[in-house]
N, C-alpha and C. Protein backbone atom coordinates (compact mmCIF):
# COMPACT_ATOMS: atom_id res chain seq x y z
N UNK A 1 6.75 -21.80 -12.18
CA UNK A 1 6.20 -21.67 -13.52
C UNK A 1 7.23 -20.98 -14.41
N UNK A 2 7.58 -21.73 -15.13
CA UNK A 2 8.93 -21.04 -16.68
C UNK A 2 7.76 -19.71 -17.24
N UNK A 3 8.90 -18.73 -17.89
CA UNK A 3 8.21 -17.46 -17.85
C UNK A 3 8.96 -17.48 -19.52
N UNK A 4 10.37 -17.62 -19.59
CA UNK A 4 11.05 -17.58 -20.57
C UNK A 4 12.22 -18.22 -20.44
N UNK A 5 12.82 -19.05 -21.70
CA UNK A 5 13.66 -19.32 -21.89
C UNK A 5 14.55 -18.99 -22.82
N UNK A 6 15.83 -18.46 -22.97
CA UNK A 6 16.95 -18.42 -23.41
C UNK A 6 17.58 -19.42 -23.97
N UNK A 7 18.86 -18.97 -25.02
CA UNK A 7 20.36 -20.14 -25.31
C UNK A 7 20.66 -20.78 -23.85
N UNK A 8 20.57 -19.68 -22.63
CA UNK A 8 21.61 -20.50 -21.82
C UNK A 8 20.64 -20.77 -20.32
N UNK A 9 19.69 -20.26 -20.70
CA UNK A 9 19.04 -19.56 -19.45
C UNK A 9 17.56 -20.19 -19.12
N UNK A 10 16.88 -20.18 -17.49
CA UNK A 10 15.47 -20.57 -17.80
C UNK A 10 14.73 -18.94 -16.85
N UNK A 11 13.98 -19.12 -17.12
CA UNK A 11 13.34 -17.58 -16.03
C UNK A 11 12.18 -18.13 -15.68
N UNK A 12 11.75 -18.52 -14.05
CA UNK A 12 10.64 -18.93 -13.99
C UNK A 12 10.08 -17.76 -12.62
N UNK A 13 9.03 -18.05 -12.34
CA UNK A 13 8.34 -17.29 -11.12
C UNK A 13 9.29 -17.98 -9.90
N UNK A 14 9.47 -17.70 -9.00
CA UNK A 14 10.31 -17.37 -7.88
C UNK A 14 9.32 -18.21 -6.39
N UNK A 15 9.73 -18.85 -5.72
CA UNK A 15 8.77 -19.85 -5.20
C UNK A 15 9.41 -19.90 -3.84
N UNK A 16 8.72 -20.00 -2.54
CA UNK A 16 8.95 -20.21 -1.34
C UNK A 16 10.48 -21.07 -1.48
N UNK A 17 10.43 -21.75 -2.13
CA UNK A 17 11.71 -22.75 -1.80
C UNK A 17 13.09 -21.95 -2.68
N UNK A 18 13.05 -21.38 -3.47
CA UNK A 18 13.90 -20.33 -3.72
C UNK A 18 14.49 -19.70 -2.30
N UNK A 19 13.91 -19.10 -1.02
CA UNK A 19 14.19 -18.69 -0.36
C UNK A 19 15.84 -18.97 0.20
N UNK A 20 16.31 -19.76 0.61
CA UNK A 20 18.39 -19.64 0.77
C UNK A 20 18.71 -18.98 -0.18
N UNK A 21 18.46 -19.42 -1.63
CA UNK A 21 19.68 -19.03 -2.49
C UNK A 21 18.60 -16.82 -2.72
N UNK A 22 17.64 -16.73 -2.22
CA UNK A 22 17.42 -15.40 -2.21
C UNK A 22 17.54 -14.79 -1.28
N UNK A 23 18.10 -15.28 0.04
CA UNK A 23 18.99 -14.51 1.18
C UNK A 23 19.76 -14.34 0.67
N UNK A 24 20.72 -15.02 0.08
CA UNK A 24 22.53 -14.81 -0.14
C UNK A 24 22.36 -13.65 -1.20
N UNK A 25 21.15 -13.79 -1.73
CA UNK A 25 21.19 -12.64 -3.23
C UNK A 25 20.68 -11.18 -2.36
N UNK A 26 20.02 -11.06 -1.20
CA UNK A 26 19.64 -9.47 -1.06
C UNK A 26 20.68 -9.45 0.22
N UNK A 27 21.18 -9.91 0.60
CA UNK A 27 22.45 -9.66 0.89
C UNK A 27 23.86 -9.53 0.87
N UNK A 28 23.75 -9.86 -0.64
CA UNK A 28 25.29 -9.95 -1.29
C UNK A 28 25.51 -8.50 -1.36
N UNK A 29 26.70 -7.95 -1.09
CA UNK A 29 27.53 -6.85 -1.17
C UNK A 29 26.71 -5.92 -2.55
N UNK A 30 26.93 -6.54 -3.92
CA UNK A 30 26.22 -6.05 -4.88
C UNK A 30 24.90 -5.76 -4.61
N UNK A 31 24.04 -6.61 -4.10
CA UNK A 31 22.35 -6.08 -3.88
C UNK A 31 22.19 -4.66 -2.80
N UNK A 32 23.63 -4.86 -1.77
CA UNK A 32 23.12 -3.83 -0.54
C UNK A 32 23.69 -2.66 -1.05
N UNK A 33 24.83 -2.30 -2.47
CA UNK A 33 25.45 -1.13 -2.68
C UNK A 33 24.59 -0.43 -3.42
N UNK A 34 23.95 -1.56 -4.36
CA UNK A 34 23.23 -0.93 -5.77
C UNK A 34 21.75 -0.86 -5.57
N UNK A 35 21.12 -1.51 -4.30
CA UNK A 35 19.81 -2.05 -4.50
C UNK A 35 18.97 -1.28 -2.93
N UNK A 36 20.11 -1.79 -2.11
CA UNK A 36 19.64 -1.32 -0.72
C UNK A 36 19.35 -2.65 0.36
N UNK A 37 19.17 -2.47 1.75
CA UNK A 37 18.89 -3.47 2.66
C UNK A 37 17.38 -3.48 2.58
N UNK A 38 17.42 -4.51 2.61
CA UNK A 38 15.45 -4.97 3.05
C UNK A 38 15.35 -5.72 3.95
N UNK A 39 16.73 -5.98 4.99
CA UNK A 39 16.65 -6.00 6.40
C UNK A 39 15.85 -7.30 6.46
N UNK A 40 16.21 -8.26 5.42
CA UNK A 40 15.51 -9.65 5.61
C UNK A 40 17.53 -10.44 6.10
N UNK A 41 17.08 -11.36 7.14
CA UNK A 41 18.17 -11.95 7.75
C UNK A 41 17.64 -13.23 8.02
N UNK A 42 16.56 -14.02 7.51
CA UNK A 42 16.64 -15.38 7.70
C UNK A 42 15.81 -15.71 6.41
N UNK A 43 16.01 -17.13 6.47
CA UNK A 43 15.43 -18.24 5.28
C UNK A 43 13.46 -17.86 5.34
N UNK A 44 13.13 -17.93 6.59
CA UNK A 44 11.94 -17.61 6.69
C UNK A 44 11.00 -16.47 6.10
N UNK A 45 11.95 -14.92 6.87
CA UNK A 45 11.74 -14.16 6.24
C UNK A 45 11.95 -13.70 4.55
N UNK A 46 12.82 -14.64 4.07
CA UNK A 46 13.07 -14.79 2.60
C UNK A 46 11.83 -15.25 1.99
N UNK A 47 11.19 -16.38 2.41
CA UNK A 47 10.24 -16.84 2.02
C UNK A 47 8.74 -15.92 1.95
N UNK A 48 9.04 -15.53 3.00
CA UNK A 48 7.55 -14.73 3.22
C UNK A 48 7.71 -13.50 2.13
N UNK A 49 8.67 -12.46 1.80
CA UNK A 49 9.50 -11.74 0.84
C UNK A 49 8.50 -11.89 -0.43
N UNK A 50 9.31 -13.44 -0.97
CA UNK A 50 8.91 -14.54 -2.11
C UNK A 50 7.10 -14.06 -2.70
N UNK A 51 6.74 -14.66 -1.12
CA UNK A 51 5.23 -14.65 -1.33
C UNK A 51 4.68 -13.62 -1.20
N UNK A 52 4.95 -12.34 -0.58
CA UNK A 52 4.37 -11.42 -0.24
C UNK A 52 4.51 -10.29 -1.23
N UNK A 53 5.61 -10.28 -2.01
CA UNK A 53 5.53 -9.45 -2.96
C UNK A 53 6.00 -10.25 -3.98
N UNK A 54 6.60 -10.73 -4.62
CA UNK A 54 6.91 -11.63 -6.03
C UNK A 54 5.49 -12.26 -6.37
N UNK A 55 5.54 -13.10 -5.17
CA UNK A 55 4.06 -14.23 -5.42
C UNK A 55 2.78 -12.78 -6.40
N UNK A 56 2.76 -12.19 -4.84
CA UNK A 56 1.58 -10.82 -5.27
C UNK A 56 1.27 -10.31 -6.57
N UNK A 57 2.67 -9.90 -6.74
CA UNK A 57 3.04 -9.04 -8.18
C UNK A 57 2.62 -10.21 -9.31
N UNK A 58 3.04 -11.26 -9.36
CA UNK A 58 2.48 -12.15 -10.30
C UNK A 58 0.77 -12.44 -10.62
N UNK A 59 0.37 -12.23 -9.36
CA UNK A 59 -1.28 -12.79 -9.44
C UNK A 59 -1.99 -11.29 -9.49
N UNK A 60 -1.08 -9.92 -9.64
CA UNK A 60 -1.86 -8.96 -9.52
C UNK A 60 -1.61 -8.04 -10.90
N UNK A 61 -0.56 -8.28 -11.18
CA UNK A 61 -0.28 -7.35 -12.57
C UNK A 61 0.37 -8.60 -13.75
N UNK A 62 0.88 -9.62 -13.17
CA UNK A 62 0.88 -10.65 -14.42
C UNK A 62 2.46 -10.96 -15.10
N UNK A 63 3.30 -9.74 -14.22
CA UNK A 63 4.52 -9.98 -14.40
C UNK A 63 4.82 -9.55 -12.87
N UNK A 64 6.38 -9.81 -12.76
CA UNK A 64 7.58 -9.74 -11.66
C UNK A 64 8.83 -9.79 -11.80
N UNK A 65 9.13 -9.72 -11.28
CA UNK A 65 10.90 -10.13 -10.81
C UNK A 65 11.08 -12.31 -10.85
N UNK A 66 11.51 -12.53 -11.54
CA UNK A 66 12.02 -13.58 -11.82
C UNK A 66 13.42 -14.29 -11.44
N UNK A 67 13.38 -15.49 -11.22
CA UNK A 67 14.35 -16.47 -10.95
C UNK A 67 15.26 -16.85 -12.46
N UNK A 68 16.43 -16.31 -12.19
CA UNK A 68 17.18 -16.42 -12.91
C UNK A 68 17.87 -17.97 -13.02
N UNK A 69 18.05 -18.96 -13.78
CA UNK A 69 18.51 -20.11 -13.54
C UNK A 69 19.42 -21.13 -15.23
N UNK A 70 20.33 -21.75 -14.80
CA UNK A 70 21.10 -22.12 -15.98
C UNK A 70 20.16 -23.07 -16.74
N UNK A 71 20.05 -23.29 -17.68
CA UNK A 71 18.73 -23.92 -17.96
C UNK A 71 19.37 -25.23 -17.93
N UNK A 72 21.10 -25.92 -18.23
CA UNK A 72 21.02 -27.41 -18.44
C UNK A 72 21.52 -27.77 -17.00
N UNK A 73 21.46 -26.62 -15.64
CA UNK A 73 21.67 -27.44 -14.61
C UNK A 73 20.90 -26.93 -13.23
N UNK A 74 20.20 -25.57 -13.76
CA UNK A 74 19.27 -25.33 -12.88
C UNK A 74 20.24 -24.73 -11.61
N UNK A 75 21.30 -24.46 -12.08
CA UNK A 75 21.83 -23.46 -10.77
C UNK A 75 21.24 -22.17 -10.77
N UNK A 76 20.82 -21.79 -9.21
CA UNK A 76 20.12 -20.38 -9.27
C UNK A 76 21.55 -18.91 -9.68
N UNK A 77 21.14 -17.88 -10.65
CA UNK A 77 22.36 -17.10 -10.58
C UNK A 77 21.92 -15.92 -10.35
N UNK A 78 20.34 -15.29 -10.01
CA UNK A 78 19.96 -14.01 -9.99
C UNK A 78 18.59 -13.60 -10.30
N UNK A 79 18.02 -12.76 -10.67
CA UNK A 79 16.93 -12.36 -10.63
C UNK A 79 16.69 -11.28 -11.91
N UNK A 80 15.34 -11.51 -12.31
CA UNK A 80 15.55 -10.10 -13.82
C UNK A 80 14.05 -10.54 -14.27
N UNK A 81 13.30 -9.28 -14.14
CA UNK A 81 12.01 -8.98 -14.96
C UNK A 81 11.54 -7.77 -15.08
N UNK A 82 10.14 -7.18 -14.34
CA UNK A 82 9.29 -6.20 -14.39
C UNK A 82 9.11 -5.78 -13.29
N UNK A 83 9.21 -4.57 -12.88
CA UNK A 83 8.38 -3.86 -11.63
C UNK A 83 7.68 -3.07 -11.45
N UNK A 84 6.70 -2.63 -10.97
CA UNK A 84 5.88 -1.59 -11.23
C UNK A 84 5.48 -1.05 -10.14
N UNK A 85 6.39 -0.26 -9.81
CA UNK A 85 6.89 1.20 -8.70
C UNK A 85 5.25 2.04 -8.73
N UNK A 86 5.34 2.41 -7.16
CA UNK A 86 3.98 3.39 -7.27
C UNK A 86 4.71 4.99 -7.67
N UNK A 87 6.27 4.89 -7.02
CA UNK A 87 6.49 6.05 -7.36
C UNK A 87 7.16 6.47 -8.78
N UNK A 88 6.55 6.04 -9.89
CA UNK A 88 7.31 5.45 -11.33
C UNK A 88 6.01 5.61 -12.50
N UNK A 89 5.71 6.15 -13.20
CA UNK A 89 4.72 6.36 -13.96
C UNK A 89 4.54 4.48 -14.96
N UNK A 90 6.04 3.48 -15.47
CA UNK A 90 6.07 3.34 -16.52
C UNK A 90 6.51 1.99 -15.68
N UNK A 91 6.19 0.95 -16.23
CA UNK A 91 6.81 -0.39 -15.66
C UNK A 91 8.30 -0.58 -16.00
N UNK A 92 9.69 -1.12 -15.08
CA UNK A 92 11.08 -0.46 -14.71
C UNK A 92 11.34 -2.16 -15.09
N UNK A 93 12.45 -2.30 -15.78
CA UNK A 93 13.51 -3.31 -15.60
C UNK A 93 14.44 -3.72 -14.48
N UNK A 94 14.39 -5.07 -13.75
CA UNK A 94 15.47 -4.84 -13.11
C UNK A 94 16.12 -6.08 -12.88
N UNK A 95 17.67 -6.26 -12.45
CA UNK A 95 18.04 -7.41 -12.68
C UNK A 95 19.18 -7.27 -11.42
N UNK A 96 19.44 -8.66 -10.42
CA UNK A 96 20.30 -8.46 -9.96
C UNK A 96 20.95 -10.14 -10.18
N UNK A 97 22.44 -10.22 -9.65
CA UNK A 97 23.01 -11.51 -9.55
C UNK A 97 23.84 -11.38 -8.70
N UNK A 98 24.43 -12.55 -8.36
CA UNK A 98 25.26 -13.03 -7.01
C UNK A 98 26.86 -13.03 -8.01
N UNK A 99 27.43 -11.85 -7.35
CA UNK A 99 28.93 -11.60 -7.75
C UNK A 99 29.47 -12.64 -8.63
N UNK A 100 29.71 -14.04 -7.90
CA UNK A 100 30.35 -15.22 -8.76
C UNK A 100 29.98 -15.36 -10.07
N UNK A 101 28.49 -14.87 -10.51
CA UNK A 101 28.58 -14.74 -11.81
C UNK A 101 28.09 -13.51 -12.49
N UNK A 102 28.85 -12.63 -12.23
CA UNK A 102 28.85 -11.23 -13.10
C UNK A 102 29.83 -11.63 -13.95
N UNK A 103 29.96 -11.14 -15.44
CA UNK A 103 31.21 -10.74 -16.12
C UNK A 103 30.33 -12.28 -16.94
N UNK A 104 29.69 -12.68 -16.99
CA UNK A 104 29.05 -14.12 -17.96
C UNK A 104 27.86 -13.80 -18.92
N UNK A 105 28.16 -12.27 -19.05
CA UNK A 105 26.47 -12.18 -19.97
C UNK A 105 24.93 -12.44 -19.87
N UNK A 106 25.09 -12.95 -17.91
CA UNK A 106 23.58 -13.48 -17.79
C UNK A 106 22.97 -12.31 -18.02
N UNK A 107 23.24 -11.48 -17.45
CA UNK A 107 22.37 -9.94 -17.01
C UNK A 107 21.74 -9.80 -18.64
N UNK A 108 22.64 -9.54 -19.59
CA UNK A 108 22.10 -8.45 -20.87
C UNK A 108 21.12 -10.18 -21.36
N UNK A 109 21.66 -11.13 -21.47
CA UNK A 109 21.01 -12.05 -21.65
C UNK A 109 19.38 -12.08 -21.48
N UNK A 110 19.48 -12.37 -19.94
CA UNK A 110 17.90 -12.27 -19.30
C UNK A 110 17.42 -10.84 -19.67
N UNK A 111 17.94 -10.02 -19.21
CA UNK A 111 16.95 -8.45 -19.14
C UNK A 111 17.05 -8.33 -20.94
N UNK A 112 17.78 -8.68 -21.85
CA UNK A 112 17.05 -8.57 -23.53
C UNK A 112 16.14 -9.81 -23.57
N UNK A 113 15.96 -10.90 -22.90
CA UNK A 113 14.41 -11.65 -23.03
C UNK A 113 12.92 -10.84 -22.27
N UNK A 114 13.80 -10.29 -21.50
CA UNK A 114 12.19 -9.91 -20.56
C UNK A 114 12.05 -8.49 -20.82
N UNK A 115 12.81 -7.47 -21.66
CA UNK A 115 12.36 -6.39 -22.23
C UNK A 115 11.73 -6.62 -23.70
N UNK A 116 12.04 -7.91 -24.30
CA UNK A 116 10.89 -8.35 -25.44
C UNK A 116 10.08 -8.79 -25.29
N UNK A 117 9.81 -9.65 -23.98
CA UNK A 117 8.58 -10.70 -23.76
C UNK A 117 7.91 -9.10 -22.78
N UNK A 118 8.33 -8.16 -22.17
CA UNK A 118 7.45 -6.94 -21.69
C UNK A 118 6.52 -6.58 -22.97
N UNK A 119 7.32 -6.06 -23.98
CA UNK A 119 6.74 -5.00 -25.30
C UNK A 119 6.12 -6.35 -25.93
N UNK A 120 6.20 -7.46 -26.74
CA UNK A 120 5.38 -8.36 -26.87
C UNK A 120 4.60 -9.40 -26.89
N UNK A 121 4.97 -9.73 -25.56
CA UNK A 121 3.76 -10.73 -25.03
C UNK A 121 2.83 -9.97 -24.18
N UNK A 122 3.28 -9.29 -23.23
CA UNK A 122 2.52 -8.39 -22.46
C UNK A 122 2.06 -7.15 -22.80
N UNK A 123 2.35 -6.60 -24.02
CA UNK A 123 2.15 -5.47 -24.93
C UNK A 123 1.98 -4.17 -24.03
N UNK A 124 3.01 -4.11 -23.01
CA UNK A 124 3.57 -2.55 -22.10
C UNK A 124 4.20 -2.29 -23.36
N UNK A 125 3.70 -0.53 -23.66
CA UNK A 125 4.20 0.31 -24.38
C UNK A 125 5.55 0.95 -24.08
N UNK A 126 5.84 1.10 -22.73
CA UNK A 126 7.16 1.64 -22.52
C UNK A 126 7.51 1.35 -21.37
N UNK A 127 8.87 0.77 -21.60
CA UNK A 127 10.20 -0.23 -20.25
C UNK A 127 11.14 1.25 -19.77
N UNK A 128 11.10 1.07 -18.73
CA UNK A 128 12.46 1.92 -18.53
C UNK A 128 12.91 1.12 -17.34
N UNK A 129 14.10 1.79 -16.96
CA UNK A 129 14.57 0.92 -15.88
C UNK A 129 16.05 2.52 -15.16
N UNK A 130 15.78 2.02 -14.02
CA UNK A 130 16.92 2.86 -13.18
C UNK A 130 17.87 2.44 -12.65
N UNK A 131 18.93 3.12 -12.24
CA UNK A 131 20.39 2.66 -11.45
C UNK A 131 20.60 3.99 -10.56
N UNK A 132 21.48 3.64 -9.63
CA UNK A 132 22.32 4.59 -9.11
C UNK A 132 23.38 5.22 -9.92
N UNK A 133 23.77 5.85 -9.71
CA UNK A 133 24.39 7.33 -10.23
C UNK A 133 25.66 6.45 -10.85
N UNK A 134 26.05 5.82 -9.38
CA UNK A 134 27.70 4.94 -9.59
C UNK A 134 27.62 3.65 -10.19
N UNK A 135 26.66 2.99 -10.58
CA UNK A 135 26.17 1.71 -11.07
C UNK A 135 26.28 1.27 -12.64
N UNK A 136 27.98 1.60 -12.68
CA UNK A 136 28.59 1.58 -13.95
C UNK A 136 28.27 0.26 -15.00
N UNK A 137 28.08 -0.53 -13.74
CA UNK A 137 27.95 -2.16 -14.68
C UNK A 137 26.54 -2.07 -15.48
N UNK A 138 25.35 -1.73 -14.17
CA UNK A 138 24.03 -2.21 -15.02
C UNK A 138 23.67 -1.31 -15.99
N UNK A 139 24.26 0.15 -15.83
CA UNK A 139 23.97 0.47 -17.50
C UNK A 139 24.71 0.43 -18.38
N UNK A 140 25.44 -0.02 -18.46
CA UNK A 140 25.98 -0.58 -19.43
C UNK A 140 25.21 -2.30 -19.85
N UNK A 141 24.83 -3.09 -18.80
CA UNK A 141 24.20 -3.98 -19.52
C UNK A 141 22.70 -2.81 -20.15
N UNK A 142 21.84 -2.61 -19.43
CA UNK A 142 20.79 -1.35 -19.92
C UNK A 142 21.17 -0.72 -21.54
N UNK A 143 22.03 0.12 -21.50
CA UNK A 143 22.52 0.19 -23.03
C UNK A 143 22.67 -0.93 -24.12
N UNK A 144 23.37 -1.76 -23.53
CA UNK A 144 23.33 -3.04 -24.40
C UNK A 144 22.35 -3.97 -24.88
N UNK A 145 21.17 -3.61 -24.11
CA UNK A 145 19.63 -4.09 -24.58
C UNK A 145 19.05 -3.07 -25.40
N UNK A 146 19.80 -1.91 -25.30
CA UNK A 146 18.75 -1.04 -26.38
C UNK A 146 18.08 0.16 -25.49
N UNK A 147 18.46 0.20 -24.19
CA UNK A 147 18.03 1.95 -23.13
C UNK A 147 19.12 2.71 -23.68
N UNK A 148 18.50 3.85 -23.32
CA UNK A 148 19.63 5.08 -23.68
C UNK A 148 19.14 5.92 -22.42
N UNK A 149 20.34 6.48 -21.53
CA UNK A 149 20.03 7.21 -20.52
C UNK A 149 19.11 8.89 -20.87
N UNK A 150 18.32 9.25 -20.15
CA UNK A 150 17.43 9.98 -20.38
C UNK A 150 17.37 11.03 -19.06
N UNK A 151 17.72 10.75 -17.71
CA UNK A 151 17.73 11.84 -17.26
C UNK A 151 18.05 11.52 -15.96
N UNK A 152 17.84 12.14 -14.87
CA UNK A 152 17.86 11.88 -13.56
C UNK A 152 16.43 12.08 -12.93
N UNK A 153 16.10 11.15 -11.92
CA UNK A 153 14.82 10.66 -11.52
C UNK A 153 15.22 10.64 -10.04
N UNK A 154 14.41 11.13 -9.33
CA UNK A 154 14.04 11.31 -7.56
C UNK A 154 12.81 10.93 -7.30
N UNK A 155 13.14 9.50 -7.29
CA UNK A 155 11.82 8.36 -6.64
C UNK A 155 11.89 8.57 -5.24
N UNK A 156 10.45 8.61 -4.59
CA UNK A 156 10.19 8.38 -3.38
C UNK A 156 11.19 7.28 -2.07
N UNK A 157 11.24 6.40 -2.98
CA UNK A 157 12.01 5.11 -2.04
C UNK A 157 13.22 4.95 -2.20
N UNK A 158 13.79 6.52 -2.76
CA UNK A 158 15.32 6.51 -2.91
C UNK A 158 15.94 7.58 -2.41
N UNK A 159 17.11 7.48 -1.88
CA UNK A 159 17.28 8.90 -1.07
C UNK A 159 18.37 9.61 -1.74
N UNK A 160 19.04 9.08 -2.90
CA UNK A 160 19.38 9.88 -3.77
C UNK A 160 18.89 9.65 -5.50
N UNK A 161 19.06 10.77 -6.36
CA UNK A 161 18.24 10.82 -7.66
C UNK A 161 18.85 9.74 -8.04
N UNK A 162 18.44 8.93 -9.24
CA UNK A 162 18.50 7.93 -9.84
C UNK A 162 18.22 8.35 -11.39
N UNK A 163 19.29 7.38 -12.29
CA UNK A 163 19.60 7.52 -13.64
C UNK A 163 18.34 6.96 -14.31
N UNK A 164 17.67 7.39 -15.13
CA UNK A 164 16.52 6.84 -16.02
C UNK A 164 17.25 6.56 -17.52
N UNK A 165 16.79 5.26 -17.50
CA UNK A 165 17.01 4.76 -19.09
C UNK A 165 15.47 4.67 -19.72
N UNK A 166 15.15 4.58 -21.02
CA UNK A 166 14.35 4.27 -21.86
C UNK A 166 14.43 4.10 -23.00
């Protein structure tokens, strides 16, 4: 299901058959430095992933994490929407992609569609979103949508503090 579209971009809900090209993405070097292991190692377990929490998050709060995709050829390049952390007062931005295309503007691209379609289609009063300490790239895309760093944050599911934008 298309969620939003962009100049360059399509963002739809994220679907069992997504599963290959979302192994290579939570295991790419970038997902395990900045994001962490989730200790998924096959196509199967990718899938179940898909459905068990993306699928969920969609049929339970109405947004998710999204399939990032070129809109005139439908190559998959990453992921970017909404999350909503138990250990997090405020629904979080987050966006990842597969190395080969960092440095192309998808990131500020997608995450400035889905921090406007958050505040007005879904009318959440306040986005924030986090990084690691060393995670020079994503705030800087984060700034470039319009966050401004705000403090340091020690979430439950992180074992060191984490940068808060809003």
């Amino acid at each position: 299901m298309k969620i939003l579209e962009t100049d360059r971009l399509t963002l739809r809900h994220m679907e069992p058959v997504d599963a290959p090209f979302f192994l290579e993405l939570l295991n790419s070097p970038g997902w395990l430095e900045n994001i962490g292991d989730r200790g998924i190692r096959t196509v199967e377990a990718a899938a179940g992933y898909i459905t068990d929490v993306y699928a969920a998050s969609y049929e339970t709060l109405g947004f998710g994490l999204y399939l990032v995709e070129l809109k005139d050829t439908g190559e998959r390049l990453g992921i970017c929407g909404l999350i909503k952390r138990e250990s997090l007062p405020d629904v979080d931005i987050g966006f990842a992609f597969l190395e080969r295309h960092w440095g192309n503007g998808y990131a500020v691209e997608s995450a400035a569609a889905v921090l406007e379609y958050g505040y007005r289609t879904l009318g959440i009063e306040r986005i924030v979103a986090i990084t690691t300490q060393t995670n020079e790239s994503s705030a800087k895309v984060l700034e470039k949508i319009g966050l401004k760093f705000e403090g340091l944050i020690k979430l439950g599911e992180f074992e060191h503090e984490e940068r808060l934008f809003s």
